[in-house]
Protein backbone atom coordinates (compact mmCIF):
# COMPACT_ATOMS: atom_id res chain seq x y z
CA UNK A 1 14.93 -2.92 -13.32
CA UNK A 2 15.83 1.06 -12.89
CA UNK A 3 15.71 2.46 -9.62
CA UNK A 4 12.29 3.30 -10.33
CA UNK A 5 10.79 -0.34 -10.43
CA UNK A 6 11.42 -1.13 -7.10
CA UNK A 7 8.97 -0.46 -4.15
CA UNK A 8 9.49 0.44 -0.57
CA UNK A 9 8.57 -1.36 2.39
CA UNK A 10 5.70 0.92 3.34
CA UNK A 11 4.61 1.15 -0.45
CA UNK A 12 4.55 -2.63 0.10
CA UNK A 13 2.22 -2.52 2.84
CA UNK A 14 -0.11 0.52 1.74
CA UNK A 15 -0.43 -1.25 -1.44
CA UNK A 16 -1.45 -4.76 0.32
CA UNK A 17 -3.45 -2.73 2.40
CA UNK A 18 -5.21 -1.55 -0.29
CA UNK A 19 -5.61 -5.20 -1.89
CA UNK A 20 -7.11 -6.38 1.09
CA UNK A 21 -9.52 -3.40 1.42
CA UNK A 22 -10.99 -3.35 -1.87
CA UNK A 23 -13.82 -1.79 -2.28
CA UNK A 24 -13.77 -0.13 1.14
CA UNK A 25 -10.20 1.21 0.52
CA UNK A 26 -9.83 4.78 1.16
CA UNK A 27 -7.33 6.58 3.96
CA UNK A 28 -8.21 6.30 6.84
CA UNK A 29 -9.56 2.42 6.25
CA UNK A 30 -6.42 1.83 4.76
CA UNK A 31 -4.26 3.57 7.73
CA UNK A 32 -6.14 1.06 10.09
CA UNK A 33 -6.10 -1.61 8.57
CA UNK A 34 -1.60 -1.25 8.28
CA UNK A 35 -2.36 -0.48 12.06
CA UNK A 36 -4.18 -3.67 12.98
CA UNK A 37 -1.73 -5.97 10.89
CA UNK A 38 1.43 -4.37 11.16
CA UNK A 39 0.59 -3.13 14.98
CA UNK A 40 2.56 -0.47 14.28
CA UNK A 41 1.78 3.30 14.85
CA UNK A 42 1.77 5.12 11.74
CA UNK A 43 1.14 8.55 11.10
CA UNK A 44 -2.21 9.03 8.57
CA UNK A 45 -0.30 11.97 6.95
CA UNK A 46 2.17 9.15 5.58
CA UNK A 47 -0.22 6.72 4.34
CA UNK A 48 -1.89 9.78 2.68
CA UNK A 49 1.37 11.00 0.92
CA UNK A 50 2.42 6.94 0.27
CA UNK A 51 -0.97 6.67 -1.64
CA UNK A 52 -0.70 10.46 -3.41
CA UNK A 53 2.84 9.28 -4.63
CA UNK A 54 1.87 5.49 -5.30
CA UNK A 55 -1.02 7.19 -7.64
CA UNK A 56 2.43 9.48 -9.23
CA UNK A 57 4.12 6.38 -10.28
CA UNK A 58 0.19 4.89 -11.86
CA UNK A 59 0.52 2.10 -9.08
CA UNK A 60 -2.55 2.90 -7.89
CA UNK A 61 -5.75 5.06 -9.23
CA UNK A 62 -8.66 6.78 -7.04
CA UNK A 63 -11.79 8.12 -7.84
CA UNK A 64 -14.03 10.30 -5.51
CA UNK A 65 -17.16 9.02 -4.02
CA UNK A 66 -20.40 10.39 -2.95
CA UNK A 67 -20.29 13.30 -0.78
CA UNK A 68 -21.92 11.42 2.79
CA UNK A 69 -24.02 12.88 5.34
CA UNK A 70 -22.01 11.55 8.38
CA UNK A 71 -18.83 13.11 7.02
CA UNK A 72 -20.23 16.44 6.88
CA UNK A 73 -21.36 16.36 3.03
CA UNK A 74 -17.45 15.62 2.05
CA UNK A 75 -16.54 12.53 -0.28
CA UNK A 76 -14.34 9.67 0.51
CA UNK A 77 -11.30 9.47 -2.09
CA UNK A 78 -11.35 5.59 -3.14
CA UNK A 79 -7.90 3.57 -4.17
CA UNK A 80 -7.85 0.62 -6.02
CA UNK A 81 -4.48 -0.94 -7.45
CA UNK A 82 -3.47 -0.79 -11.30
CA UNK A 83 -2.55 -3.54 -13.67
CA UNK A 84 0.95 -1.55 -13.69
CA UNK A 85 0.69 -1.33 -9.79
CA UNK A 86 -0.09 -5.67 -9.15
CA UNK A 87 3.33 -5.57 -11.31
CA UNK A 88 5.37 -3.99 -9.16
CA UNK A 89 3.57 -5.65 -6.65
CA UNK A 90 4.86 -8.87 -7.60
CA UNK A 91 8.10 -7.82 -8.71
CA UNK A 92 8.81 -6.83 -5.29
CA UNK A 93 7.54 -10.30 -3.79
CA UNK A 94 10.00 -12.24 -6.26
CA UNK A 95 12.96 -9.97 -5.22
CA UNK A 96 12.42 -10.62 -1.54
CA UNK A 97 11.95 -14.32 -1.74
CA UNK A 98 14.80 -14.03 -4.07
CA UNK A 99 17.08 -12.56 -1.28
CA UNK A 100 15.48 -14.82 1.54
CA UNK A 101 15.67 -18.48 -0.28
CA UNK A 102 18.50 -20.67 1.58
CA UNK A 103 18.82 -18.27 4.23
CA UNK A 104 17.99 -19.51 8.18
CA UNK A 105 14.90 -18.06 9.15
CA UNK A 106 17.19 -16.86 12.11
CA UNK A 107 18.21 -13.72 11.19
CA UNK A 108 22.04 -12.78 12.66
CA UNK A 109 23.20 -16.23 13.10
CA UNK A 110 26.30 -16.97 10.61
């Protein structure tokens, strides 16, 4: 696998994020919901460029949605994860069990 194939911890977790949104994955649902399960602060402006460059690479795809009244007549911008995108997905997953198996869960301890 080039140095292309392999996806960064935050690309991890937009991308689950993103999985466990579904159809209710855009940014700012998708910046809370890393919030709530990560409980770390992260800066929108991240997850944005994460999912702009995540699209790049055809990992994930968006499409626009209606324009809604409560958002001022402006449209949400919808992500859902390719067939290309659950690849590296899983790819990633395999590597990092990979590296983990036989280890103590204790990290630091020879």
């Amino acid at each position: 696998m080039g140095k292309g194939g392999y996806l960064g911890e935050f690309e991890q977790i937009v991308m689950l994020a993103v999985l466990r949104l579904g159809k209710n994955a855009y940014g700012v649902t998708t910046w809370e919901e890393i919030e709530r399960r990560t409980g770390r602060s992260v800066m929108i402006g991240a997850v944005y460029a994460t999912l702009d460059r995540l699209e790049t690479k055809h990992y994930i795809s968006s499409k626009v949605g209606d324009p809604t009244p409560e958002r001022g007549g402006r449209a949400k911008r919808f992500f859902k994860i390719t067939a290309q995108g659950s690849e590296a997905l899983e790819r990633s997953r395999k590597i990092l069990a990979s590296m983990w198996a036989g280890l103590d869960p204790v990290v630091g301890e020879p």
